[in-house]
Structures are given as C-alpha cells and as structure tokens.
PDB file of N, CA and C in Angstrom:
ATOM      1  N   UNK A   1      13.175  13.878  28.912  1.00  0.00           N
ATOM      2  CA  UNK A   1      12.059  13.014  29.241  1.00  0.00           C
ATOM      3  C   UNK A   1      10.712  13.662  28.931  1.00  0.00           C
ATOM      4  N   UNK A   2      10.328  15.151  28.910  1.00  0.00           N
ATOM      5  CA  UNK A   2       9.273  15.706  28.663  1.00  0.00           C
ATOM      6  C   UNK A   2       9.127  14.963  27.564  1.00  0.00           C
ATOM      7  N   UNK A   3       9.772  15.263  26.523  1.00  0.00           N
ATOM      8  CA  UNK A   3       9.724  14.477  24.821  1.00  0.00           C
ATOM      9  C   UNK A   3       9.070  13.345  25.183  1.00  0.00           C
ATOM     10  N   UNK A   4       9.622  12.065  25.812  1.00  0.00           N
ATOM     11  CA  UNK A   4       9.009  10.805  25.741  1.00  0.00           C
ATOM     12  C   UNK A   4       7.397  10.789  26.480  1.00  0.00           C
ATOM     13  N   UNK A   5       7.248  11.821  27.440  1.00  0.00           N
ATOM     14  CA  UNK A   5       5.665  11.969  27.837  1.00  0.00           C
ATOM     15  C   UNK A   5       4.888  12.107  26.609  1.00  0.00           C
ATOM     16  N   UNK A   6       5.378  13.528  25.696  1.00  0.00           N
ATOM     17  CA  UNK A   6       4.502  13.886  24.888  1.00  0.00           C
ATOM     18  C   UNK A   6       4.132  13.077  23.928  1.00  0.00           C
ATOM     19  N   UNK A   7       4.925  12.273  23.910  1.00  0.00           N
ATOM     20  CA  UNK A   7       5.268  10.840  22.718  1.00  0.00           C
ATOM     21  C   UNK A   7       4.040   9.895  23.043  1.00  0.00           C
ATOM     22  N   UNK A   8       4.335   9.710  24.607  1.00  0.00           N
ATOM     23  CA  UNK A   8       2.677   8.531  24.968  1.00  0.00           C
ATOM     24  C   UNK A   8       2.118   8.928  25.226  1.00  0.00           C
ATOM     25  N   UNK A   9       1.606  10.406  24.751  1.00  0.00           N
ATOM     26  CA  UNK A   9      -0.067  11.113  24.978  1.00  0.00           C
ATOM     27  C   UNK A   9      -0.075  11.237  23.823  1.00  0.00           C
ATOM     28  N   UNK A  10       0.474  11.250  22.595  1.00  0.00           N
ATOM     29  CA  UNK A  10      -0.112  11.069  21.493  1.00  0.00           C
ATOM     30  C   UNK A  10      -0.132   9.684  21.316  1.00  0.00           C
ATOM     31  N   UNK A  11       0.832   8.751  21.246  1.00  0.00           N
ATOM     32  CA  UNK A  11       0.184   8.017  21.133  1.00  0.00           C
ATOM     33  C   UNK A  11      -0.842   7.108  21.667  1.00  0.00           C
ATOM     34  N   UNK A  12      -1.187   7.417  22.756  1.00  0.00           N
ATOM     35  CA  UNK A  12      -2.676   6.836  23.469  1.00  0.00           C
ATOM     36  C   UNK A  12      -3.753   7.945  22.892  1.00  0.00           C
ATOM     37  N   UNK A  13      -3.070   9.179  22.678  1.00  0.00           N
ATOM     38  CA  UNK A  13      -5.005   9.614  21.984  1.00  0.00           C
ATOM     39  C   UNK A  13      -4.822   8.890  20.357  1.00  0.00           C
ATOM     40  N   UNK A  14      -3.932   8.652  19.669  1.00  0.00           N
ATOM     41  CA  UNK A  14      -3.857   7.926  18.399  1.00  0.00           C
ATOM     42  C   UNK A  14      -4.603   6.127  18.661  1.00  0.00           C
ATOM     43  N   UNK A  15      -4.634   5.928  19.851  1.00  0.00           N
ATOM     44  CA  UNK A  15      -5.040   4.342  19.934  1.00  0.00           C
ATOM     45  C   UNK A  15      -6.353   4.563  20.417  1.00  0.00           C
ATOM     46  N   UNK A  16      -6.884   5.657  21.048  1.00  0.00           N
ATOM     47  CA  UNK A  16      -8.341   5.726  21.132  1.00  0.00           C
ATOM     48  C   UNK A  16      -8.723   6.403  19.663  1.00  0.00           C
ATOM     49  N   UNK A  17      -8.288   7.198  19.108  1.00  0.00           N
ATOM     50  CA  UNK A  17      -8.794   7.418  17.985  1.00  0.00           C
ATOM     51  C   UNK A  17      -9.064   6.266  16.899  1.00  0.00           C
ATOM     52  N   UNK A  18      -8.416   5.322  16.955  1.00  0.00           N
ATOM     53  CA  UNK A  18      -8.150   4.460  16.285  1.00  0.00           C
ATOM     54  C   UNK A  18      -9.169   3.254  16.834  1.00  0.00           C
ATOM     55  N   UNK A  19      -9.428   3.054  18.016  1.00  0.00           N
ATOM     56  CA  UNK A  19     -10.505   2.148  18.816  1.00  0.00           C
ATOM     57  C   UNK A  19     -11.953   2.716  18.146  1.00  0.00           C
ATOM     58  N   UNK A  20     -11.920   3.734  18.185  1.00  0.00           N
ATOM     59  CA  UNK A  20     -13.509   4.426  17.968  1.00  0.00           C
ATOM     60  C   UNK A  20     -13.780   4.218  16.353  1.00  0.00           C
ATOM     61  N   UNK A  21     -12.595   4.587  15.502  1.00  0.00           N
ATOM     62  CA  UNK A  21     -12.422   4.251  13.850  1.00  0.00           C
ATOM     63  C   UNK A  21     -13.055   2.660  13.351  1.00  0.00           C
ATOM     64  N   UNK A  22     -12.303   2.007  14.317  1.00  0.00           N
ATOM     65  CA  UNK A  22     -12.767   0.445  14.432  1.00  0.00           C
ATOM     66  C   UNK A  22     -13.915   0.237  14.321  1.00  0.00           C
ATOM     67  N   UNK A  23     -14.585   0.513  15.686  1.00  0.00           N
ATOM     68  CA  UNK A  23     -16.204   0.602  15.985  1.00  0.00           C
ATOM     69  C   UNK A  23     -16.903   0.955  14.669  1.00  0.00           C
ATOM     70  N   UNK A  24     -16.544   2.057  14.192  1.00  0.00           N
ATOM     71  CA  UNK A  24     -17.351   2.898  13.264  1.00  0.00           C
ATOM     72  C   UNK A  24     -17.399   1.979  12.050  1.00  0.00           C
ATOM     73  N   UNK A  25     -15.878   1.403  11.581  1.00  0.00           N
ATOM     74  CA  UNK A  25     -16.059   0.759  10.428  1.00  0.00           C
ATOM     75  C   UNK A  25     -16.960  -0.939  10.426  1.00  0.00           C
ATOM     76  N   UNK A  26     -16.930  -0.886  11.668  1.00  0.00           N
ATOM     77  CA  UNK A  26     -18.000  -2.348  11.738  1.00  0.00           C
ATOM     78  C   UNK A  26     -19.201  -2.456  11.299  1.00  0.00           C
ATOM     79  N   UNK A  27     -19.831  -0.882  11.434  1.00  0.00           N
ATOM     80  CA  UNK A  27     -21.001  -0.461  11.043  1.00  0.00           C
ATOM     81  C   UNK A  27     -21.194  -0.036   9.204  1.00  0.00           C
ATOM     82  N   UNK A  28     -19.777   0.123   8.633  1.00  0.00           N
ATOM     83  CA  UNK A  28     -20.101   0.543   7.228  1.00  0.00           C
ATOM     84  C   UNK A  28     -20.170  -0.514   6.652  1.00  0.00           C
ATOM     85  N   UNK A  29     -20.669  -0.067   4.968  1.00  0.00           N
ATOM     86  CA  UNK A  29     -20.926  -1.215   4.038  1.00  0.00           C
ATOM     87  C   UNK A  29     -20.374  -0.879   3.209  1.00  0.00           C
ATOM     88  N   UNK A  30     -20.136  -1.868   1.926  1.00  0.00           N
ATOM     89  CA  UNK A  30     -19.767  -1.668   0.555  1.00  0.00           C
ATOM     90  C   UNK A  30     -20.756  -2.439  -0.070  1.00  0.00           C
ATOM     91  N   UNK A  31     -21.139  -2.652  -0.960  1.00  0.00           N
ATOM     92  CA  UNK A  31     -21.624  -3.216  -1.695  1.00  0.00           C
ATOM     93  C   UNK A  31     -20.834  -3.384  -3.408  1.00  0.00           C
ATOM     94  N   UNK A  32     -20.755  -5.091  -3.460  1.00  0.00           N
ATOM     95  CA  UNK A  32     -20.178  -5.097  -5.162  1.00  0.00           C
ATOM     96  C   UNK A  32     -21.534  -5.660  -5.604  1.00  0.00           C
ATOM     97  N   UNK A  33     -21.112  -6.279  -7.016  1.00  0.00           N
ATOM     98  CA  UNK A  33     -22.152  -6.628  -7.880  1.00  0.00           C
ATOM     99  C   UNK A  33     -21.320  -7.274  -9.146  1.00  0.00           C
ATOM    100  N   UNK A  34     -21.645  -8.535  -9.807  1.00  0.00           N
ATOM    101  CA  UNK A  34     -21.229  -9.096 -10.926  1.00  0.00           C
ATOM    102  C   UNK A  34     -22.473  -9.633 -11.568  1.00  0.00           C
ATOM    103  N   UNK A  35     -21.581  -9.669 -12.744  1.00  0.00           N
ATOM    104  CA  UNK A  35     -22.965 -10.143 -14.197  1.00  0.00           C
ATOM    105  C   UNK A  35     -24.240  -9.255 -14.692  1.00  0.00           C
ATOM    106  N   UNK A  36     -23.572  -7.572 -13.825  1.00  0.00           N
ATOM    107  CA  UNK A  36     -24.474  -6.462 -14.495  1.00  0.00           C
ATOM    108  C   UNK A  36     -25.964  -6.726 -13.166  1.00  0.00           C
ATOM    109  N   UNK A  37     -24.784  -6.961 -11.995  1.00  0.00           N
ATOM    110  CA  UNK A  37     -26.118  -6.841 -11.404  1.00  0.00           C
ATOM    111  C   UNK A  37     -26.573  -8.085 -10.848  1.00  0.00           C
ATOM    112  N   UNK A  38     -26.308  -9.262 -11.573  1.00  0.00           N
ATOM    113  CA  UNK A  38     -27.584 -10.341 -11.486  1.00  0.00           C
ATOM    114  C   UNK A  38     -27.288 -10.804  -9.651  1.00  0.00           C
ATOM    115  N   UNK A  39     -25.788 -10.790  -9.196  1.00  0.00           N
ATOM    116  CA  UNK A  39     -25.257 -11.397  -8.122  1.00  0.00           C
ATOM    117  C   UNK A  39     -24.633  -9.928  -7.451  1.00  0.00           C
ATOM    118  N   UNK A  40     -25.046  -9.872  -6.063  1.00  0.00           N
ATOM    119  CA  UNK A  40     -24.523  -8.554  -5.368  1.00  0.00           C
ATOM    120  C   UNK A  40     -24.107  -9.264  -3.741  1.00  0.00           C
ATOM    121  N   UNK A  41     -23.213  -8.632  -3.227  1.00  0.00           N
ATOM    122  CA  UNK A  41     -22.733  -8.828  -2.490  1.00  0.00           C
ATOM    123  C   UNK A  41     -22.547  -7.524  -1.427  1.00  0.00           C
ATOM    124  N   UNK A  42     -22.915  -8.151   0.213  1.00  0.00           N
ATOM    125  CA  UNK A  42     -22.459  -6.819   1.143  1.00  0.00           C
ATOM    126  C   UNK A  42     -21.711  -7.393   2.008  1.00  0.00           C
ATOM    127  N   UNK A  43     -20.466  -6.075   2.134  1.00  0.00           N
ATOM    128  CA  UNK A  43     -19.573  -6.526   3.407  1.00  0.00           C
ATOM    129  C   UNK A  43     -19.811  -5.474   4.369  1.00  0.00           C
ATOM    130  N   UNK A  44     -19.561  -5.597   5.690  1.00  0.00           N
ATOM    131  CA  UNK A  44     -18.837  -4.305   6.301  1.00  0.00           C
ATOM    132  C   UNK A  44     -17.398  -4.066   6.395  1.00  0.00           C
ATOM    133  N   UNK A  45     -17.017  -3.802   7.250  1.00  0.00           N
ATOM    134  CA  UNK A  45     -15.594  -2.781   7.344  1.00  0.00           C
ATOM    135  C   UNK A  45     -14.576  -3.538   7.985  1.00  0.00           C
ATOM    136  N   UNK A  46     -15.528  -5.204   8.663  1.00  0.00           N
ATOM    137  CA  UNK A  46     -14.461  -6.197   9.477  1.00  0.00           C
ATOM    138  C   UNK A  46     -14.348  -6.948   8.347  1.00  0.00           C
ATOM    139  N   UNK A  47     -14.668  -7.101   6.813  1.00  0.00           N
ATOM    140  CA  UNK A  47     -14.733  -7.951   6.131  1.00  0.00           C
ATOM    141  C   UNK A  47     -15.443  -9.168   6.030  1.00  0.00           C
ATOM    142  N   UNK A  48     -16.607  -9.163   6.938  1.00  0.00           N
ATOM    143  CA  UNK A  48     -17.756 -10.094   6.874  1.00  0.00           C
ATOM    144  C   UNK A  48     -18.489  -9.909   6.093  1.00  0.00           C
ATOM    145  N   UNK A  49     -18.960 -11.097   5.245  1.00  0.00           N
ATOM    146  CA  UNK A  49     -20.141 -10.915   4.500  1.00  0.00           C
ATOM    147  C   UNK A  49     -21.556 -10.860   5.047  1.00  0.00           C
ATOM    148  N   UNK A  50     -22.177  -9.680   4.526  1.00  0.00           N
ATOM    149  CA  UNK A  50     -23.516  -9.815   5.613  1.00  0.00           C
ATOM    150  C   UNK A  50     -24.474 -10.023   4.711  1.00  0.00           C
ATOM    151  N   UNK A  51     -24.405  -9.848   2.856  1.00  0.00           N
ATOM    152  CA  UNK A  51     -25.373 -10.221   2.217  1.00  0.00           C
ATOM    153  C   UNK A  51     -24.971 -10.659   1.290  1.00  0.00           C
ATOM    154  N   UNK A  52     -25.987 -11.918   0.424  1.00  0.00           N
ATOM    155  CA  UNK A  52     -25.704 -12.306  -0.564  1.00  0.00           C
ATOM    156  C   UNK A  52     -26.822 -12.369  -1.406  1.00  0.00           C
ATOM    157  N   UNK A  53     -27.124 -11.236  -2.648  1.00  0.00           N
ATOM    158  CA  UNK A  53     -28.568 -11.630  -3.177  1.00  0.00           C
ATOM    159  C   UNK A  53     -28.137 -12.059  -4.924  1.00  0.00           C
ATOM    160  N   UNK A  54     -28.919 -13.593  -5.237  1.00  0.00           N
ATOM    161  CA  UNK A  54     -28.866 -14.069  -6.234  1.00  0.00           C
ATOM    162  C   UNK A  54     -29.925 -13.628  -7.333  1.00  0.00           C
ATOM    163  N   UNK A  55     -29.912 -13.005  -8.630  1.00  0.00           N
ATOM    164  CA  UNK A  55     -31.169 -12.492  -9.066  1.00  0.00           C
ATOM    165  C   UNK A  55     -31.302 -14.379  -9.862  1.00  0.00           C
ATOM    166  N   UNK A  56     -32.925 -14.945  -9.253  1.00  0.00           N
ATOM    167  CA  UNK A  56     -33.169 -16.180  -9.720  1.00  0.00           C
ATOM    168  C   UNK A  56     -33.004 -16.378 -11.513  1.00  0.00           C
ATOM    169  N   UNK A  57     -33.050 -14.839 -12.061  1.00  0.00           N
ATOM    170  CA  UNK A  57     -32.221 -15.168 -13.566  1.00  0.00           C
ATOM    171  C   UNK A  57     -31.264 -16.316 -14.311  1.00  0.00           C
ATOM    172  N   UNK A  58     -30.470 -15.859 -12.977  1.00  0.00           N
ATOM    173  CA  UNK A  58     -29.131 -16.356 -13.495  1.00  0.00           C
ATOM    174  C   UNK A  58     -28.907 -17.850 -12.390  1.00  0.00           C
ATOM    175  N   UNK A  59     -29.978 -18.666 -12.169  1.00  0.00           N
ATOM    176  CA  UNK A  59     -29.741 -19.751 -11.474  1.00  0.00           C
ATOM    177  C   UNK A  59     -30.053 -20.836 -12.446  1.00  0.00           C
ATOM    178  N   UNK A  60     -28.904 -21.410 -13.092  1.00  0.00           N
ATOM    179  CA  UNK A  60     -29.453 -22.579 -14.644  1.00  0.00           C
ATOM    180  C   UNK A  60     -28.650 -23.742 -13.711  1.00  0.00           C
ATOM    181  N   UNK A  61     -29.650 -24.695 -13.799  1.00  0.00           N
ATOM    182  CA  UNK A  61     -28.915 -25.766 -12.955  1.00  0.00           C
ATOM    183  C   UNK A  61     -27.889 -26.463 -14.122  1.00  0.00           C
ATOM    184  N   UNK A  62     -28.274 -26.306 -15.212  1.00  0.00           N
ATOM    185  CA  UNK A  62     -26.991 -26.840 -16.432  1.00  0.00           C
ATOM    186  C   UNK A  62     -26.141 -25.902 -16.536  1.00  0.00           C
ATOM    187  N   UNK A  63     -25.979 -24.651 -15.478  1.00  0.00           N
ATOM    188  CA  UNK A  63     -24.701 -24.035 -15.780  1.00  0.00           C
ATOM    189  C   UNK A  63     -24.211 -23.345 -14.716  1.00  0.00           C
ATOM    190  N   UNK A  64     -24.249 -24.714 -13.509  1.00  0.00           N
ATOM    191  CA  UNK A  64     -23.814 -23.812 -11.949  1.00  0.00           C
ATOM    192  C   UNK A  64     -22.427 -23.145 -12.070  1.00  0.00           C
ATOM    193  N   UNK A  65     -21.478 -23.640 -12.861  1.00  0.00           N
ATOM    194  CA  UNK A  65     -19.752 -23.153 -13.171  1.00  0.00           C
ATOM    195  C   UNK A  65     -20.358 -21.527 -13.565  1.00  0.00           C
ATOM    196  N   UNK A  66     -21.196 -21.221 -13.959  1.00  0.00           N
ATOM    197  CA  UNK A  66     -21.401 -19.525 -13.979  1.00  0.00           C
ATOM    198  C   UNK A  66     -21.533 -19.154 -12.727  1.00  0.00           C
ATOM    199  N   UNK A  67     -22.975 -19.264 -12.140  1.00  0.00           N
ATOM    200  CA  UNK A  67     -23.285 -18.755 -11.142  1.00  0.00           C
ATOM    201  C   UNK A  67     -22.403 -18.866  -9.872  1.00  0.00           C
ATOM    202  N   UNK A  68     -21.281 -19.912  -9.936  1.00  0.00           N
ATOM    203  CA  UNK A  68     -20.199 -19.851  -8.671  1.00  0.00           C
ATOM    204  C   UNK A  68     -19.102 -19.079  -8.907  1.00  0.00           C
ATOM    205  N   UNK A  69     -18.792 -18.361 -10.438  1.00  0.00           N
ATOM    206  CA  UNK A  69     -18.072 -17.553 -10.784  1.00  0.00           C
ATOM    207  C   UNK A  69     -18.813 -16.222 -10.649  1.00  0.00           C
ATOM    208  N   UNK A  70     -19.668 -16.080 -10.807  1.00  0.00           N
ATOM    209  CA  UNK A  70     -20.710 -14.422 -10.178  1.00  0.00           C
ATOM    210  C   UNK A  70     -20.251 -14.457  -8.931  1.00  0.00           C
ATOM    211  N   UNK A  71     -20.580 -15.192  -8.013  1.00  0.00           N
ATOM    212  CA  UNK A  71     -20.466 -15.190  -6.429  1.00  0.00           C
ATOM    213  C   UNK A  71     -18.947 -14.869  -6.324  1.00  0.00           C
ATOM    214  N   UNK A  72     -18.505 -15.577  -6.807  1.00  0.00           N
ATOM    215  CA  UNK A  72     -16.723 -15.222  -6.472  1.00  0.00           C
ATOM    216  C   UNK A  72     -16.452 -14.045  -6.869  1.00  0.00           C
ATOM    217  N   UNK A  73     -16.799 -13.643  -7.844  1.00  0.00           N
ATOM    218  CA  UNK A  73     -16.319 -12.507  -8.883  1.00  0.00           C
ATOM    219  C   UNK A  73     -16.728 -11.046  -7.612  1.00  0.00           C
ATOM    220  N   UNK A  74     -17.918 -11.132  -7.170  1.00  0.00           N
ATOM    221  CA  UNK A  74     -18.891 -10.102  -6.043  1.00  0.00           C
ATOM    222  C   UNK A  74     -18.228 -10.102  -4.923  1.00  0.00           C
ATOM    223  N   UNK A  75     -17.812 -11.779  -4.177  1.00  0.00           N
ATOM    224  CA  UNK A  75     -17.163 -11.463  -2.944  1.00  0.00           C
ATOM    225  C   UNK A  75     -15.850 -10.951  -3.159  1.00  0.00           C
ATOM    226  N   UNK A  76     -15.100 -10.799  -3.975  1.00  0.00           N
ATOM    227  CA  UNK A  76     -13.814 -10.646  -4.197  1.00  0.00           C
ATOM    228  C   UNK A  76     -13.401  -9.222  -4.272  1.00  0.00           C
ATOM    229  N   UNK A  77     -14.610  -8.674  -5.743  1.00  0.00           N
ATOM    230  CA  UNK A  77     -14.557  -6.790  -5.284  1.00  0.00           C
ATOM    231  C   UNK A  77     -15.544  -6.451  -3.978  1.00  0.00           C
ATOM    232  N   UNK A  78     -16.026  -7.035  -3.053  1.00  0.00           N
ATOM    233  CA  UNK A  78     -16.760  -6.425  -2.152  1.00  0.00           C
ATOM    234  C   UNK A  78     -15.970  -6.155  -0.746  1.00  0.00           C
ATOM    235  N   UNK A  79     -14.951  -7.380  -1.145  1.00  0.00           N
ATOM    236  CA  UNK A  79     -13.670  -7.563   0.093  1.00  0.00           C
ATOM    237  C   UNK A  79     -12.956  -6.617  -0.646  1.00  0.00           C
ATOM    238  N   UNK A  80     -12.302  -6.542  -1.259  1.00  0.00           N
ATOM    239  CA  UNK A  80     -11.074  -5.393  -2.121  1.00  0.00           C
ATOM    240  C   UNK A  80     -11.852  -4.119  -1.844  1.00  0.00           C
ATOM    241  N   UNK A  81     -13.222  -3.738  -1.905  1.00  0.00           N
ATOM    242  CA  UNK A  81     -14.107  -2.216  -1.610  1.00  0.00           C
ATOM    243  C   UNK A  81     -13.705  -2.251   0.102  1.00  0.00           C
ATOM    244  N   UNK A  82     -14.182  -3.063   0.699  1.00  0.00           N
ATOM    245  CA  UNK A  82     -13.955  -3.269   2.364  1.00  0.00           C
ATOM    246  C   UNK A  82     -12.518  -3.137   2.624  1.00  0.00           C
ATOM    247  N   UNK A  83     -11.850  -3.664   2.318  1.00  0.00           N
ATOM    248  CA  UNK A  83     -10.529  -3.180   2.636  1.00  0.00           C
ATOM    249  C   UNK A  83     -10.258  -2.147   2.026  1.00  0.00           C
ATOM    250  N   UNK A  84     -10.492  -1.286   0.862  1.00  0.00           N
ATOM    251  CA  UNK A  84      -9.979  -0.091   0.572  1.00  0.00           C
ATOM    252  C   UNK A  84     -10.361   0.992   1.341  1.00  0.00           C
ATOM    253  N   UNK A  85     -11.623   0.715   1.684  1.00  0.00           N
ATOM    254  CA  UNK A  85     -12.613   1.479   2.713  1.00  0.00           C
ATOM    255  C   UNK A  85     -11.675   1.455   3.961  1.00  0.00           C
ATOM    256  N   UNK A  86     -11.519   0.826   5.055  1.00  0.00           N
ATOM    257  CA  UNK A  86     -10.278   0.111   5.882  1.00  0.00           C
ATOM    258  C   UNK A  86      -9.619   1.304   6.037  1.00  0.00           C
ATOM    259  N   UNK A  87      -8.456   0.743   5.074  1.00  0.00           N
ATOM    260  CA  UNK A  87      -7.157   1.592   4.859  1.00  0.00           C
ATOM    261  C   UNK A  87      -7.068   3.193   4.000  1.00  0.00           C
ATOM    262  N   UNK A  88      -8.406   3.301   4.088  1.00  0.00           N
ATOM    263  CA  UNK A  88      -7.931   4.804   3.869  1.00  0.00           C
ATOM    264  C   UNK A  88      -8.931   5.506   5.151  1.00  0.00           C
ATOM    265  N   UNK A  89      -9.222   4.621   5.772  1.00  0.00           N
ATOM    266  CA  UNK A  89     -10.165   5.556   6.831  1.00  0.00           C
ATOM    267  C   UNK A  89      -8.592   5.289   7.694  1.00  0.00           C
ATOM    268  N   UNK A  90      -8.114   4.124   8.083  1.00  0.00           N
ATOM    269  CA  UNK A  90      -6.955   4.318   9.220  1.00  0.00           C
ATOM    270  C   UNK A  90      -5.747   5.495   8.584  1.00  0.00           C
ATOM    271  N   UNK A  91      -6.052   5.556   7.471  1.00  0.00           N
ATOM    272  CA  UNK A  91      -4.791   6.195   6.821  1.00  0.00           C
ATOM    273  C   UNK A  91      -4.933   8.013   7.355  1.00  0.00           C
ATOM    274  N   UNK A  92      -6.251   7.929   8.134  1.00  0.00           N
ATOM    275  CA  UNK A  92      -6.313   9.095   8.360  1.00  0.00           C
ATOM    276  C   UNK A  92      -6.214   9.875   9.569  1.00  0.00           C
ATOM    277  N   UNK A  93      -6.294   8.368  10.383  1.00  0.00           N
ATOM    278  CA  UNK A  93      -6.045   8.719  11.673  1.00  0.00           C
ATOM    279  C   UNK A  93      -4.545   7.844  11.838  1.00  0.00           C
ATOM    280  N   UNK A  94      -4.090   7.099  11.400  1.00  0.00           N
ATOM    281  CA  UNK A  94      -2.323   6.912  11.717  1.00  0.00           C
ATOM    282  C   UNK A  94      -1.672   8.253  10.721  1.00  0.00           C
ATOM    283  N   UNK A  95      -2.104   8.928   9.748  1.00  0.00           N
ATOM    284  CA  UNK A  95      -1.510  10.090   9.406  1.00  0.00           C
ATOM    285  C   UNK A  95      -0.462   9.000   8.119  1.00  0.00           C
ATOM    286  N   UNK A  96      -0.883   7.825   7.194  1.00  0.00           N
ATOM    287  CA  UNK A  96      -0.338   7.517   6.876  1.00  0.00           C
ATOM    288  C   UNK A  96       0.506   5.731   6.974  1.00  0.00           C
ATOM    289  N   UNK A  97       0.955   6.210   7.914  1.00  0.00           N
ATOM    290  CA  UNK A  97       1.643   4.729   8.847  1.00  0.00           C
ATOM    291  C   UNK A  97       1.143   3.726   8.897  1.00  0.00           C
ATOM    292  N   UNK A  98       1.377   2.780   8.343  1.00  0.00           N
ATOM    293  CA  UNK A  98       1.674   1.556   8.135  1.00  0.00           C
ATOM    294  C   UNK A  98       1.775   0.781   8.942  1.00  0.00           C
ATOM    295  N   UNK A  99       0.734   0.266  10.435  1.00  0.00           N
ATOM    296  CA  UNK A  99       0.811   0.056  11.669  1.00  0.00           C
ATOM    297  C   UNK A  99      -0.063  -1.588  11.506  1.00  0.00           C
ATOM    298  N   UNK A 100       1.275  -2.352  11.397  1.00  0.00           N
ATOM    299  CA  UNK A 100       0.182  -4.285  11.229  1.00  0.00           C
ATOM    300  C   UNK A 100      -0.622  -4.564  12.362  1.00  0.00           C
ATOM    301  N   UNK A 101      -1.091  -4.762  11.973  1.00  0.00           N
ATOM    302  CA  UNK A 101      -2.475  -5.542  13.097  1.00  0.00           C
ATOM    303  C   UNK A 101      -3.205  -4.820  13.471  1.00  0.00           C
ATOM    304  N   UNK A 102      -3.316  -3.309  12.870  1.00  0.00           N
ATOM    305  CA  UNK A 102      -4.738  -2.813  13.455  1.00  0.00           C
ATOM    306  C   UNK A 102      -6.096  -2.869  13.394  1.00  0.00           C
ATOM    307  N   UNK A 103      -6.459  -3.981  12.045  1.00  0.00           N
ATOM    308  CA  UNK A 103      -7.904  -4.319  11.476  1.00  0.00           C
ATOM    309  C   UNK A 103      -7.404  -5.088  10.494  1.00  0.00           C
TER     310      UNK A 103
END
C-alpha cells in the first residue's frame, strides 16, 4: 500500500502542476499571418481568437472569395501554432502521456 500512496502524491502534484500550466497557457500567444502578411491572426493557448488584423490592401469588394480565404488560411495556422504550443508545454509536465481532456 505504501506504493499506492506514493502513486496519489504524484499524481496530485502532476494535477497541480498541470492546473498552473493551464493558467499560464491562457496568457500565451501565437500569432499566424497569410498573403505575406496582408491578414494576421492571434490566438492564445485556450484556442480563442483574440485578434484579427485585415491590411485594408487586400479588401476588393470584387474579390471577397480572396480575402475569406486569407482569414481562413491565418485562423487555421494560428489554431495548429496554439495547439502545438498546448501539447508540447503539457508534454512536459505529463512527461509525455497522452492524458484526454486536459485542454
């Protein structure tokens, strides 16, 4: 039974370590960018978008099918940066492990 103590003191300091990781990543950013720039995008670390800046360049009202493909193109690597960000910060405090539902 000692074994199974030592088992749930690591893993409760692994779930506060992991609570505080959380916190922290709410606060980071990524930033993408498509069309060289013209359309940029910011997430943080919960995968919310917190910015969206359009450079008025690239706003042709005869060619909105571009400018909704910039936007997509930005949120798409800004979420894929946010989640890579994610999973290699938990990857460092699960030591690896593959634990669903932690963010």
């Amino acid at each position: 039974m000692k074994n199974m103590g030592q088992l749930m003191k690591q893993a409760q300091q692994m779930q506060a370590k992991i609570a505080t990781l959380q916190k922290e990543l709410e606060t980071r950013e990524v930033e993408a960018s498509s069309g060289g720039g013209m359309v940029k995008v910011k997430v943080n670390g919960k995968q919310e978008i917190l910015d969206i800046t359009i450079n008025p360049e690239c706003v042709d009202p005869s060619d909105v099918d571009m400018l909704q493909d910039l936007v997509k193109t930005a949120v798409n690597q800004a979420v894929t940066e946010s989640n890579e960000m994610v999973n290699s910060a938990m990857s460092k405090v699960t030591g690896g492990m593959n634990i669903p539902g932690l963010f």
